[in-house]
PDB file of N, CA and C in Angstrom:
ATOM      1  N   UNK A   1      -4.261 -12.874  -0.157  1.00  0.00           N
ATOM      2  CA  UNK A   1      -4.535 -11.473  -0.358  1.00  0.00           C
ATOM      3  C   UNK A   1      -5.298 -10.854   0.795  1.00  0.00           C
ATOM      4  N   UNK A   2      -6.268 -11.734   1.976  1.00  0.00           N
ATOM      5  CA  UNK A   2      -6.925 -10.919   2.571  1.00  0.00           C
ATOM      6  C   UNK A   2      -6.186 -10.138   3.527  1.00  0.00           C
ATOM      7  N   UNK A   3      -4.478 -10.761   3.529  1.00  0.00           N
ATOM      8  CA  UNK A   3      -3.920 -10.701   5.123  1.00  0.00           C
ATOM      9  C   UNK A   3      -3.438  -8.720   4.091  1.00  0.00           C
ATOM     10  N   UNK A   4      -2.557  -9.099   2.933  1.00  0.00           N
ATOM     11  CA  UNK A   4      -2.167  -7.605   2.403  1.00  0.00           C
ATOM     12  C   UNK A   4      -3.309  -6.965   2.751  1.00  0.00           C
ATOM     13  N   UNK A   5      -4.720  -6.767   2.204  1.00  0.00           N
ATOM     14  CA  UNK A   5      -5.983  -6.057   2.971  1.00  0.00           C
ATOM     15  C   UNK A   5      -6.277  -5.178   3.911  1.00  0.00           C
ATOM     16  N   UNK A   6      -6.043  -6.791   4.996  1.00  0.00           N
ATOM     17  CA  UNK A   6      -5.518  -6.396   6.449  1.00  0.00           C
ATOM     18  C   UNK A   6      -4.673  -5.273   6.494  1.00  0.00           C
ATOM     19  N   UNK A   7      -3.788  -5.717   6.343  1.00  0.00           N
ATOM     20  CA  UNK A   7      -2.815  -4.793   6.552  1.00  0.00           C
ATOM     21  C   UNK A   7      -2.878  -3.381   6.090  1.00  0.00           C
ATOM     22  N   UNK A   8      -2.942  -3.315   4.612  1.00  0.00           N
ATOM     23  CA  UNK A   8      -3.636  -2.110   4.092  1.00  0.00           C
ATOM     24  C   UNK A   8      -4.901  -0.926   4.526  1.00  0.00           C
ATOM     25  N   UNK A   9      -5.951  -2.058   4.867  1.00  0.00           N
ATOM     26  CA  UNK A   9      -7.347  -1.192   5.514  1.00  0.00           C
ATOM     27  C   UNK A   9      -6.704  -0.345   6.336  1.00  0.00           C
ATOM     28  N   UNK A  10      -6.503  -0.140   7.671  1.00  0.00           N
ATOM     29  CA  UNK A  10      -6.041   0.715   8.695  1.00  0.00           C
ATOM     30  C   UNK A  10      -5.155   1.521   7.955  1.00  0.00           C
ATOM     31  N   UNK A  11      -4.467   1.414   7.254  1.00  0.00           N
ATOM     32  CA  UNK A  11      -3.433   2.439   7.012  1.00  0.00           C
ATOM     33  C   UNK A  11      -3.995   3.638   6.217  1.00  0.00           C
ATOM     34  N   UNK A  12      -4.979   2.788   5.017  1.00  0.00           N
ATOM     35  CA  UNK A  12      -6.043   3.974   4.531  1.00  0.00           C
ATOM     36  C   UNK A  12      -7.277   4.502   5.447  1.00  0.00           C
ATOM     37  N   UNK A  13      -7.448   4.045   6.277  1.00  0.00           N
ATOM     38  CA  UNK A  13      -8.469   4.473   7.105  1.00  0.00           C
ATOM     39  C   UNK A  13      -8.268   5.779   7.814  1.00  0.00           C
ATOM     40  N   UNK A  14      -6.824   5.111   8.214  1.00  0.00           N
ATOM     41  CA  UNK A  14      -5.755   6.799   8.838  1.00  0.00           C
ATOM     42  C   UNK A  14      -5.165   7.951   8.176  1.00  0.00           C
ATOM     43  N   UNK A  15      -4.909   7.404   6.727  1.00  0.00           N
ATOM     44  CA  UNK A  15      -4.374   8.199   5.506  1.00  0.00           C
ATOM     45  C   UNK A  15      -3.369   8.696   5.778  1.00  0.00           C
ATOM     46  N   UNK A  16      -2.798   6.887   6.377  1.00  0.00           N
ATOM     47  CA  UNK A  16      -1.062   6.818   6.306  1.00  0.00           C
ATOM     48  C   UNK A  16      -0.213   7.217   5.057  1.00  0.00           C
ATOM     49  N   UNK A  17       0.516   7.776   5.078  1.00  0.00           N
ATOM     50  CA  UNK A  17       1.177   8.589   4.146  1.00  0.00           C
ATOM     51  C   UNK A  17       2.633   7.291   4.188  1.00  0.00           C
ATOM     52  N   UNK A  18       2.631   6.398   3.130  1.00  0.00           N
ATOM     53  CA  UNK A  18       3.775   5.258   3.192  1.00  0.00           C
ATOM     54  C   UNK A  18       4.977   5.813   2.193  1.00  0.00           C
ATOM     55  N   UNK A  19       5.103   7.095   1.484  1.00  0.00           N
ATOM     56  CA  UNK A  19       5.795   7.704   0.835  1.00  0.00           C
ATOM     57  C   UNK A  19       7.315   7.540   1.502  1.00  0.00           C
ATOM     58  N   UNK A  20       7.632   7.390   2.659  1.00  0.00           N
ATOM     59  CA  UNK A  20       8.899   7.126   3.695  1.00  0.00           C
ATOM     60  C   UNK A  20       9.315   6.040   3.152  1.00  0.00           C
ATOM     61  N   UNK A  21       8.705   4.746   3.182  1.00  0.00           N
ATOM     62  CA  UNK A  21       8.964   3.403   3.034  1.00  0.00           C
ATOM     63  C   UNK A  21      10.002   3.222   2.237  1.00  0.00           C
ATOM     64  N   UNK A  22       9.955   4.097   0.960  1.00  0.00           N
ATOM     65  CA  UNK A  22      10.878   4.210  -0.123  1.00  0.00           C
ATOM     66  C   UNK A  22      12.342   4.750   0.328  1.00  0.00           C
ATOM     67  N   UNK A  23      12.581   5.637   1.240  1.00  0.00           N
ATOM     68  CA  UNK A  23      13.839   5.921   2.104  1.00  0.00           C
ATOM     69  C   UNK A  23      14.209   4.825   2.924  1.00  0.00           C
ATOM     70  N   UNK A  24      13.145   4.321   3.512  1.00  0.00           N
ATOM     71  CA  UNK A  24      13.828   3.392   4.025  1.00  0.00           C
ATOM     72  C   UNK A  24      14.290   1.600   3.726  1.00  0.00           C
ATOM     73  N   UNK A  25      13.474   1.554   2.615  1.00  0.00           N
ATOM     74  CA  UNK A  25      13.831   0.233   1.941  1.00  0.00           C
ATOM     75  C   UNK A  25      15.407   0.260   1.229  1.00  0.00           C
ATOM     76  N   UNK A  26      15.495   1.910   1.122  1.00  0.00           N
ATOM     77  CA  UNK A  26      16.594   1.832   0.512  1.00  0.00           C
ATOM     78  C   UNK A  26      18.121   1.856   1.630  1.00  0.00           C
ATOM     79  N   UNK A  27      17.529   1.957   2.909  1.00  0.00           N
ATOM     80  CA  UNK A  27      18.521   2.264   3.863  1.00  0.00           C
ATOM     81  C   UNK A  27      18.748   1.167   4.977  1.00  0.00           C
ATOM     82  N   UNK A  28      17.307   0.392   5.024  1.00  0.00           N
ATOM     83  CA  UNK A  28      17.201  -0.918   6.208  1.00  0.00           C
ATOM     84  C   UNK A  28      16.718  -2.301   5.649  1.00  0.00           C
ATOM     85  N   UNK A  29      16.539  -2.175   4.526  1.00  0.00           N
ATOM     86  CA  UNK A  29      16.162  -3.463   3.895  1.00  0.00           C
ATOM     87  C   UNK A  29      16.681  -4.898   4.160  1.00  0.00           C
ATOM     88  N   UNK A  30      16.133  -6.019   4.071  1.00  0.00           N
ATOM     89  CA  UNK A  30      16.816  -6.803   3.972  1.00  0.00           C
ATOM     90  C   UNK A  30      17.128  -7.109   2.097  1.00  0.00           C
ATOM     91  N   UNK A  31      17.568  -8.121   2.313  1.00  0.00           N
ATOM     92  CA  UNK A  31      18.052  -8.654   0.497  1.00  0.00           C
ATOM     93  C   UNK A  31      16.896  -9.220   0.031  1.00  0.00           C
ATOM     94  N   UNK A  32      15.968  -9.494   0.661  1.00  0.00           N
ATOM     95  CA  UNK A  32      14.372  -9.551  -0.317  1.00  0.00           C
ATOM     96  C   UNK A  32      13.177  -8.553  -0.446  1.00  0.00           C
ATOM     97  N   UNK A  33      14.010  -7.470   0.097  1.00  0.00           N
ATOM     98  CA  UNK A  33      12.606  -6.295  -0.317  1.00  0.00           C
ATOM     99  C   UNK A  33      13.690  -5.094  -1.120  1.00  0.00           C
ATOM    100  N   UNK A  34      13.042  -5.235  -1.852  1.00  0.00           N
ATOM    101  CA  UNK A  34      13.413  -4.199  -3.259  1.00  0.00           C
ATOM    102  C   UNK A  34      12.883  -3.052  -3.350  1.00  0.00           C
ATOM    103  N   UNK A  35      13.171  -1.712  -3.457  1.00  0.00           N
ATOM    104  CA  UNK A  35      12.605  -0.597  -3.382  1.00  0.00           C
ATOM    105  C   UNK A  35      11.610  -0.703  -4.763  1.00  0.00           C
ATOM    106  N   UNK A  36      11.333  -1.701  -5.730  1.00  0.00           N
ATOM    107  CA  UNK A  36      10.100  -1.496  -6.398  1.00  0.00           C
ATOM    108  C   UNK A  36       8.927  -2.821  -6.104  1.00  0.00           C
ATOM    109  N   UNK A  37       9.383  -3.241  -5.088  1.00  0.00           N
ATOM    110  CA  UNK A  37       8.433  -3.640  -4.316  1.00  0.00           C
ATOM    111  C   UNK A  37       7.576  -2.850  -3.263  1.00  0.00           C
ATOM    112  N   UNK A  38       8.263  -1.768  -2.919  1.00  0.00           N
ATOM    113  CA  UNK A  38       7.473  -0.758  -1.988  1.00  0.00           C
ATOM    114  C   UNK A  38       7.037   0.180  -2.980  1.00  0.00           C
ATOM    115  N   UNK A  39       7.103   0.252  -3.776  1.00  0.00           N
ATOM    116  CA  UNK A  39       6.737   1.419  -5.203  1.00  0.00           C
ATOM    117  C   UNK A  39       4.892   0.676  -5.308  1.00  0.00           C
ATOM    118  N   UNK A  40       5.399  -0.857  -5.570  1.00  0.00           N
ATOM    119  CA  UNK A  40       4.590  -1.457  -5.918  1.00  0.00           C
ATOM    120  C   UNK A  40       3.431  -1.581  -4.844  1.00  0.00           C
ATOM    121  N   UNK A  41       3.594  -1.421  -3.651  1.00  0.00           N
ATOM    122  CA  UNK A  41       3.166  -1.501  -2.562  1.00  0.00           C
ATOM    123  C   UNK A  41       2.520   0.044  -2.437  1.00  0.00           C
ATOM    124  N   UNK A  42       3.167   1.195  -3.024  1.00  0.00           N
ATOM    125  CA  UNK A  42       2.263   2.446  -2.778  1.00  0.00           C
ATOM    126  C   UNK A  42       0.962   2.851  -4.283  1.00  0.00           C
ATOM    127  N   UNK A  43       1.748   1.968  -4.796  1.00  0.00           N
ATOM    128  CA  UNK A  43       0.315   1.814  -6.048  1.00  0.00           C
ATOM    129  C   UNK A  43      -0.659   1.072  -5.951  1.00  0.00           C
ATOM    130  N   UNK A  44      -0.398   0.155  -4.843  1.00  0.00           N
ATOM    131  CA  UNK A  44      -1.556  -1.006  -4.326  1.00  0.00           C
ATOM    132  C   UNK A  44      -2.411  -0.352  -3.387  1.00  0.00           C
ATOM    133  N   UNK A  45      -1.733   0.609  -2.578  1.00  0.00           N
ATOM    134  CA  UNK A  45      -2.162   1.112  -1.660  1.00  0.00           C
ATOM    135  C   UNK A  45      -3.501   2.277  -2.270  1.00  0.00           C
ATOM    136  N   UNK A  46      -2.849   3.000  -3.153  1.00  0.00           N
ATOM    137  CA  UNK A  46      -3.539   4.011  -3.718  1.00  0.00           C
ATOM    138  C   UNK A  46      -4.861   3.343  -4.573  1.00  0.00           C
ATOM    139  N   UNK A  47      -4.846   2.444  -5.250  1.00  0.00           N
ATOM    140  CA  UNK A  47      -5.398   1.827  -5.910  1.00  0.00           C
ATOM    141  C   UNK A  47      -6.419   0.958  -4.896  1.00  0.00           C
ATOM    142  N   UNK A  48      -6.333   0.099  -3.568  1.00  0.00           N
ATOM    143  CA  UNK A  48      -7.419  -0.011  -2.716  1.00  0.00           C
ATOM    144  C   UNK A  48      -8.238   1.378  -1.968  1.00  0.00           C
ATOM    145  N   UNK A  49      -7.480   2.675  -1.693  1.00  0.00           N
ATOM    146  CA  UNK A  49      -7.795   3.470  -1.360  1.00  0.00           C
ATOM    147  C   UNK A  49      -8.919   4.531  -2.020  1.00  0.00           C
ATOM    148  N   UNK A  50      -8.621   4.036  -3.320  1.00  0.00           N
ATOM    149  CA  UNK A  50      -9.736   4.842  -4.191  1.00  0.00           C
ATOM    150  C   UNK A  50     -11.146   3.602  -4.293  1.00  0.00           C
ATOM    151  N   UNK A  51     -10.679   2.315  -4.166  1.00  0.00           N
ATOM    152  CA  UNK A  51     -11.868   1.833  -4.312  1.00  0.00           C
ATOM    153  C   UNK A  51     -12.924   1.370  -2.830  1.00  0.00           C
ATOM    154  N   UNK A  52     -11.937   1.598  -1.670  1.00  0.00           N
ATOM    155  CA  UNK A  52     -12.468   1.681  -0.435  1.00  0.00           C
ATOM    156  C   UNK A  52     -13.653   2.647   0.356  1.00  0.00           C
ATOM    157  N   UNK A  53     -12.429   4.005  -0.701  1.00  0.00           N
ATOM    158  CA  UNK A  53     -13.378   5.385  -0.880  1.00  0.00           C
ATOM    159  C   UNK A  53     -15.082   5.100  -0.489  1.00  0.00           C
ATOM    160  N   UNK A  54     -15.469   6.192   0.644  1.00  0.00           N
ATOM    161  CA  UNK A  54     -17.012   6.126   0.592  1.00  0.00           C
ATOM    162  C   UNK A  54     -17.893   6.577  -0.552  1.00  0.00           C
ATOM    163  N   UNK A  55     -17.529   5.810  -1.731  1.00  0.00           N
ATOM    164  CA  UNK A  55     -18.232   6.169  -2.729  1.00  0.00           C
ATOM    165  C   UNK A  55     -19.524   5.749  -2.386  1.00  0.00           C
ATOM    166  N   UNK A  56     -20.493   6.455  -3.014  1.00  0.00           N
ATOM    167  CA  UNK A  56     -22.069   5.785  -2.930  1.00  0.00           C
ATOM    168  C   UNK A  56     -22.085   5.097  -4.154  1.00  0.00           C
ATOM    169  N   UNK A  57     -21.964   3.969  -4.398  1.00  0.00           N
ATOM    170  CA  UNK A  57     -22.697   2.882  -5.298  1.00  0.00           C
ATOM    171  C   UNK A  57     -23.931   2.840  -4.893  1.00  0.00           C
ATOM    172  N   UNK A  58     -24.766   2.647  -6.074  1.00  0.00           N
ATOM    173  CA  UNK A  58     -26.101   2.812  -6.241  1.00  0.00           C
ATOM    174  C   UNK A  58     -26.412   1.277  -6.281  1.00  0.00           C
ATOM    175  N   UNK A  59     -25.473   0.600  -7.071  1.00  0.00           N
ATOM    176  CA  UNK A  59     -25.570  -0.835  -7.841  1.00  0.00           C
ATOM    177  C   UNK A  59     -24.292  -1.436  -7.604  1.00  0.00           C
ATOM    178  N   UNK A  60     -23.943  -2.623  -8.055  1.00  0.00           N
ATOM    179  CA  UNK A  60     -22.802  -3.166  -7.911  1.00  0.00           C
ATOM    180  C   UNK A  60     -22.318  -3.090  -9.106  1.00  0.00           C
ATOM    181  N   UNK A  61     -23.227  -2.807 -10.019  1.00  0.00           N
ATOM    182  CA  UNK A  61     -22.773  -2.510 -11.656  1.00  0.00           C
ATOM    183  C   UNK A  61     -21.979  -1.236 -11.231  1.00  0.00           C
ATOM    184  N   UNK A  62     -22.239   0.028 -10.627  1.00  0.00           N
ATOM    185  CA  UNK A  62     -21.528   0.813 -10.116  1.00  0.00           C
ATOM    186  C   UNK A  62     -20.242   0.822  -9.602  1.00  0.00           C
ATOM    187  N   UNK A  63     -20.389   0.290  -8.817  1.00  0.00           N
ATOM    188  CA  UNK A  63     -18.828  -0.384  -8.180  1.00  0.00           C
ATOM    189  C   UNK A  63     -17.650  -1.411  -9.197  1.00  0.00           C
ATOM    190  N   UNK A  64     -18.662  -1.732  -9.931  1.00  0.00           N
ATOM    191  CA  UNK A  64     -17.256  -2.657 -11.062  1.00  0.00           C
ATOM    192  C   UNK A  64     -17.143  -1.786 -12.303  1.00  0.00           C
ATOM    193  N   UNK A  65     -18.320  -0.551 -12.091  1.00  0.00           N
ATOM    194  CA  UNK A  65     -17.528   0.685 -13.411  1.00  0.00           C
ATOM    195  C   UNK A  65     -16.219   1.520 -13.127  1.00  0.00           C
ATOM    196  N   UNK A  66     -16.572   1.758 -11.456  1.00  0.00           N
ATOM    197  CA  UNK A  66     -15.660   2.400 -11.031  1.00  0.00           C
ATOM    198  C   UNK A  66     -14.242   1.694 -10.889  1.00  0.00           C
ATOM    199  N   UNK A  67     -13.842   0.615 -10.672  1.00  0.00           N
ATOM    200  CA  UNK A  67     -12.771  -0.451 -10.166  1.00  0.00           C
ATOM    201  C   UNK A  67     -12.344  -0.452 -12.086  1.00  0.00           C
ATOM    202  N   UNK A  68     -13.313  -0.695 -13.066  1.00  0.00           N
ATOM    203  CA  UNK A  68     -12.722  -0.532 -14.412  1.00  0.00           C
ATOM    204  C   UNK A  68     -12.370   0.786 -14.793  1.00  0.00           C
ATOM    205  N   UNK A  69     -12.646   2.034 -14.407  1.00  0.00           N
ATOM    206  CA  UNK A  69     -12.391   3.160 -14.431  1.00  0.00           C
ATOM    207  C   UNK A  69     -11.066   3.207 -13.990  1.00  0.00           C
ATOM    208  N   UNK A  70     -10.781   2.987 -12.852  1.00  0.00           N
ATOM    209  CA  UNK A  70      -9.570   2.924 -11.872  1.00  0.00           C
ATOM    210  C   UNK A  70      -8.574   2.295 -12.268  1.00  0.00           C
ATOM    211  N   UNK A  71      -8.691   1.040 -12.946  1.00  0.00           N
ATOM    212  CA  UNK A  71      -7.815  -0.005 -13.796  1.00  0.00           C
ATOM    213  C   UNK A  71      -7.747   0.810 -15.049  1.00  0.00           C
ATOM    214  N   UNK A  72      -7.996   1.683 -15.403  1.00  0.00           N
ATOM    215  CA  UNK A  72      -7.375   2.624 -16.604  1.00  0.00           C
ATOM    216  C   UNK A  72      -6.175   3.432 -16.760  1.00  0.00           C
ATOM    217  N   UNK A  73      -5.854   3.588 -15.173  1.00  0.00           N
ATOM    218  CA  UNK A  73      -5.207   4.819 -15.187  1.00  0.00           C
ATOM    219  C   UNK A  73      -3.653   4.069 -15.372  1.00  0.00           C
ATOM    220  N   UNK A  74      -3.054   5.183 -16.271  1.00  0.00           N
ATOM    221  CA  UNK A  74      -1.442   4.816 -16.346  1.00  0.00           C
ATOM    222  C   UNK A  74      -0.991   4.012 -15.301  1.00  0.00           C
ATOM    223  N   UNK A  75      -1.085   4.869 -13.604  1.00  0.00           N
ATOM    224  CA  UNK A  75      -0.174   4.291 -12.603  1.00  0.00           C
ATOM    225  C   UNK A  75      -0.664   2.766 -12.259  1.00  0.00           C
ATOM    226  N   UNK A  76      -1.889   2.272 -13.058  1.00  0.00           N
ATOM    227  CA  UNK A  76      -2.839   1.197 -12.432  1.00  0.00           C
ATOM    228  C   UNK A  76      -2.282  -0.217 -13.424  1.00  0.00           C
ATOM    229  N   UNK A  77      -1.365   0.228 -14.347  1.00  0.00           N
ATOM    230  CA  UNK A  77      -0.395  -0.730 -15.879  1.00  0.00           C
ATOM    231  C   UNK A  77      -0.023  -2.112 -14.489  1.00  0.00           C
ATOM    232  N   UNK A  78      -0.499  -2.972 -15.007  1.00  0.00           N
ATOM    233  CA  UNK A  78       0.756  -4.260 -14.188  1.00  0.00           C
ATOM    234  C   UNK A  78       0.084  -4.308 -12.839  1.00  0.00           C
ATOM    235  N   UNK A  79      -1.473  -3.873 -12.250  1.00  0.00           N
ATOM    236  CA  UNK A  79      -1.607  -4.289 -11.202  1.00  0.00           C
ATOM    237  C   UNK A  79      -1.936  -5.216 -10.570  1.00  0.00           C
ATOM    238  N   UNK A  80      -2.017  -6.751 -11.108  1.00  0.00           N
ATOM    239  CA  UNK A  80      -1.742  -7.446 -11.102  1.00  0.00           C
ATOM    240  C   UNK A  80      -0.768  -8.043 -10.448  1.00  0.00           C
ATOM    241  N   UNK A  81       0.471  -7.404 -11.229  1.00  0.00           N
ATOM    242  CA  UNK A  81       1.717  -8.080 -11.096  1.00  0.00           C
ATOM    243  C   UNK A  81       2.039  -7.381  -9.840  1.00  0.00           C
ATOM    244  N   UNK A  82       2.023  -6.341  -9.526  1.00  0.00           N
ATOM    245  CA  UNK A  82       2.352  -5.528  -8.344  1.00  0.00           C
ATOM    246  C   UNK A  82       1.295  -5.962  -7.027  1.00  0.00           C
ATOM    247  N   UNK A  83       0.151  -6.656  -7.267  1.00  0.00           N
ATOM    248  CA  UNK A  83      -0.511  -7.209  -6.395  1.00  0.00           C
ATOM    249  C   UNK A  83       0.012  -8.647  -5.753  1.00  0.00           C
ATOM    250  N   UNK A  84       0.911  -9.584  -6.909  1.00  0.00           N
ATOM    251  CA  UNK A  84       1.341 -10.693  -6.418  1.00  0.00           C
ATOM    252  C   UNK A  84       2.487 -10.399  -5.816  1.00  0.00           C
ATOM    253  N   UNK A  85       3.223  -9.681  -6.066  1.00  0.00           N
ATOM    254  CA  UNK A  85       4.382  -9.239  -5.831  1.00  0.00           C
ATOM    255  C   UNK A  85       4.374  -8.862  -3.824  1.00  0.00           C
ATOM    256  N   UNK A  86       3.549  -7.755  -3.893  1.00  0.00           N
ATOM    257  CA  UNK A  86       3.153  -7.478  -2.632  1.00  0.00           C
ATOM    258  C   UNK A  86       2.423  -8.077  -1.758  1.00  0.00           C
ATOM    259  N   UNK A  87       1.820  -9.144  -2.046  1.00  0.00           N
ATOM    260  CA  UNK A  87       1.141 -10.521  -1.411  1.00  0.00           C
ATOM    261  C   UNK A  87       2.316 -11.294  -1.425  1.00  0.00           C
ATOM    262  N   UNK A  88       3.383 -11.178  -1.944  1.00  0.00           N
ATOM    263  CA  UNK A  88       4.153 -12.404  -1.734  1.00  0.00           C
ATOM    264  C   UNK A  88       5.552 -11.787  -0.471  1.00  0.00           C
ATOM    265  N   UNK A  89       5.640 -10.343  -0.670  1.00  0.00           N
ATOM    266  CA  UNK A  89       6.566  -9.927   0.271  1.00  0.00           C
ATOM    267  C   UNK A  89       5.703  -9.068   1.568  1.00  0.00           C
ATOM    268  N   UNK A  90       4.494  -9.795   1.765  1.00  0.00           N
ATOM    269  CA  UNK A  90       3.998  -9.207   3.002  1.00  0.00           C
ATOM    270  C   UNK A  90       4.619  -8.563   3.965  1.00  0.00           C
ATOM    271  N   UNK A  91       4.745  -9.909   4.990  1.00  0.00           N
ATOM    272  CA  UNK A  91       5.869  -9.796   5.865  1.00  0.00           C
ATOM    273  C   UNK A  91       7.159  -8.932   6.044  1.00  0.00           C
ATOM    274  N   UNK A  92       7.735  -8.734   4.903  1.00  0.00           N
ATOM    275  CA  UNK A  92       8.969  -7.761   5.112  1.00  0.00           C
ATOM    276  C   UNK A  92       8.428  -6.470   4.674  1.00  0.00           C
ATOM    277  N   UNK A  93       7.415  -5.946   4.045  1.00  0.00           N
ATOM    278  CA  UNK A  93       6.672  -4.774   4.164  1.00  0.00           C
ATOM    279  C   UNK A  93       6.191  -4.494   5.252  1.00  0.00           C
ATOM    280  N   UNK A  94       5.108  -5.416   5.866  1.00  0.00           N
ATOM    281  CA  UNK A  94       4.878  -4.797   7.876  1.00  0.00           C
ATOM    282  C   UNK A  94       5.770  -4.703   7.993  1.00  0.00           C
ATOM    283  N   UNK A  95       7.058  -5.692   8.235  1.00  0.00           N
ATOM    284  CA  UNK A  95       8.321  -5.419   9.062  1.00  0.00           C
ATOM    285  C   UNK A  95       9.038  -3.879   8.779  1.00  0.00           C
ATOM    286  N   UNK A  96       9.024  -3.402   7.452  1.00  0.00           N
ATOM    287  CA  UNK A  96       9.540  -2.354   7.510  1.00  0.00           C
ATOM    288  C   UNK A  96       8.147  -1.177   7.257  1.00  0.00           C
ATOM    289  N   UNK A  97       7.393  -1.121   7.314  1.00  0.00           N
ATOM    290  CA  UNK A  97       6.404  -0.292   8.391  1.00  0.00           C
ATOM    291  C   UNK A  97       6.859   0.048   9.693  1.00  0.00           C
ATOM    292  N   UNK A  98       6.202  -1.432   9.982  1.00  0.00           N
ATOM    293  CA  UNK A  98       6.644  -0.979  11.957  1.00  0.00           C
ATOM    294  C   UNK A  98       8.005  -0.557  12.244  1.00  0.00           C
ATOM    295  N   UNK A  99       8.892  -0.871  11.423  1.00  0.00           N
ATOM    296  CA  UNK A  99      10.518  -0.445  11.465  1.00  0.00           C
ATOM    297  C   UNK A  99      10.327   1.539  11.448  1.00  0.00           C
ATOM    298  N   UNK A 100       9.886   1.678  10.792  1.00  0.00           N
ATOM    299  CA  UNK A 100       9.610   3.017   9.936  1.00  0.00           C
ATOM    300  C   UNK A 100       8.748   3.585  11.596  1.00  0.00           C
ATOM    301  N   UNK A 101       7.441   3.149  11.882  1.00  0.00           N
ATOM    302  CA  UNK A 101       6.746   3.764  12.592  1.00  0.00           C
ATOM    303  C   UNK A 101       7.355   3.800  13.992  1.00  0.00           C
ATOM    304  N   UNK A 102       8.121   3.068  14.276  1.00  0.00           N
ATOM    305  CA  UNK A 102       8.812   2.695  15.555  1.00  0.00           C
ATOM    306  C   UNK A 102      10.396   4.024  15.410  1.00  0.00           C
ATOM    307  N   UNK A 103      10.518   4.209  14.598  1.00  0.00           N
ATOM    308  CA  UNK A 103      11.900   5.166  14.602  1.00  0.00           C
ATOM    309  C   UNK A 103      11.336   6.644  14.518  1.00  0.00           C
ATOM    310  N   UNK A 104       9.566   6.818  13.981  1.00  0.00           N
ATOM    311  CA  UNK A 104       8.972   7.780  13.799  1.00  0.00           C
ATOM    312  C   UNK A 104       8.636   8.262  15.545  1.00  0.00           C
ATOM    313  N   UNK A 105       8.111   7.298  16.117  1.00  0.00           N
ATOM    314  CA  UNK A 105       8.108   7.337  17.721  1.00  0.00           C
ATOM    315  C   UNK A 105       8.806   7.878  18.402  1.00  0.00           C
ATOM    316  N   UNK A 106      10.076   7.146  18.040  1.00  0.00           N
ATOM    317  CA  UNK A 106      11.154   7.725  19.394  1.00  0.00           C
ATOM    318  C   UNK A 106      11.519   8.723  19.054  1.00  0.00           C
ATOM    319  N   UNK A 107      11.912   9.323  17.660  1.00  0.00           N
ATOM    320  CA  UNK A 107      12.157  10.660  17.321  1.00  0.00           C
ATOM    321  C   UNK A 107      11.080  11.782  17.944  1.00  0.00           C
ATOM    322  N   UNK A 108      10.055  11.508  17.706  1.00  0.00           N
ATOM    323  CA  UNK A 108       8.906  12.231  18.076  1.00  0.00           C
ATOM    324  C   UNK A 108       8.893  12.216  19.871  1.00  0.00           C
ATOM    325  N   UNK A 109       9.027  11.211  20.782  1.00  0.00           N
ATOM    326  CA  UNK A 109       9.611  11.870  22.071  1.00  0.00           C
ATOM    327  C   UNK A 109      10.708  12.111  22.386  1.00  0.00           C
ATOM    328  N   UNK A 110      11.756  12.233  21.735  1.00  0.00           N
ATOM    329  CA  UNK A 110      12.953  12.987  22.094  1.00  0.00           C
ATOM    330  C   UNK A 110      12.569  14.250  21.759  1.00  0.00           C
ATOM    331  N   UNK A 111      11.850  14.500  21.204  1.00  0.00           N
ATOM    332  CA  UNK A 111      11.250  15.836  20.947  1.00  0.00           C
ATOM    333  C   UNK A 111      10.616  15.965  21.935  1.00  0.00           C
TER     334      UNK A 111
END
């Protein structure tokens, strides 16, 4: 899990917008990444992003009200399962990132 993290931190840091991923899993994929694996991957995302948040915790009792707060919400059902899921298809998620950010590039200097 620390490498998904990895990977994750920077993208919320920048408030990468991975909403694309879903166009393109459905257009460049290989046969092991499933467009509800990238679903699953933008609920993981959202879900570290709120708890990364510069919240001020006072306490650490604070911080595990908020993370149980957060684990309430409808979109947060199965995160778990959407956490192994996306720890287990790392690799072909960067790959189609950088796939994604690399076609975002060259479009952007042909412009």
């Amino acid at each position: 899990m620390p490498e998904l993290v990895g990977f994750l931190r920077p993208l919320i840091q920048k408030g990468e917008d991975l909403r694309n991923l879903m166009n393109t899993v459905e257009e460049h994929s290989d046969e092991f990444l499933k467009a509800d694996t990238v679903s699953a991957l933008l609920n993981i995302k959202t879900f570290f992003a709120s708890v990364f948040a510069p919240h001020k915790y006072k306490t650490q009792k604070d911080l595990v009200n908020h993370i149980r707060d957060v684990l309430k919400q409808p979109e947060n059902q199965n995160i778990d399962d959407k956490l192994i899921r996306c720890v287990a298809h790392r690799h072909p998620l960067q790959r189609l990132y950088q796939n994604l950010s690399n076609r975002q590039e060259v479009t952007a200097e042909k412009v």
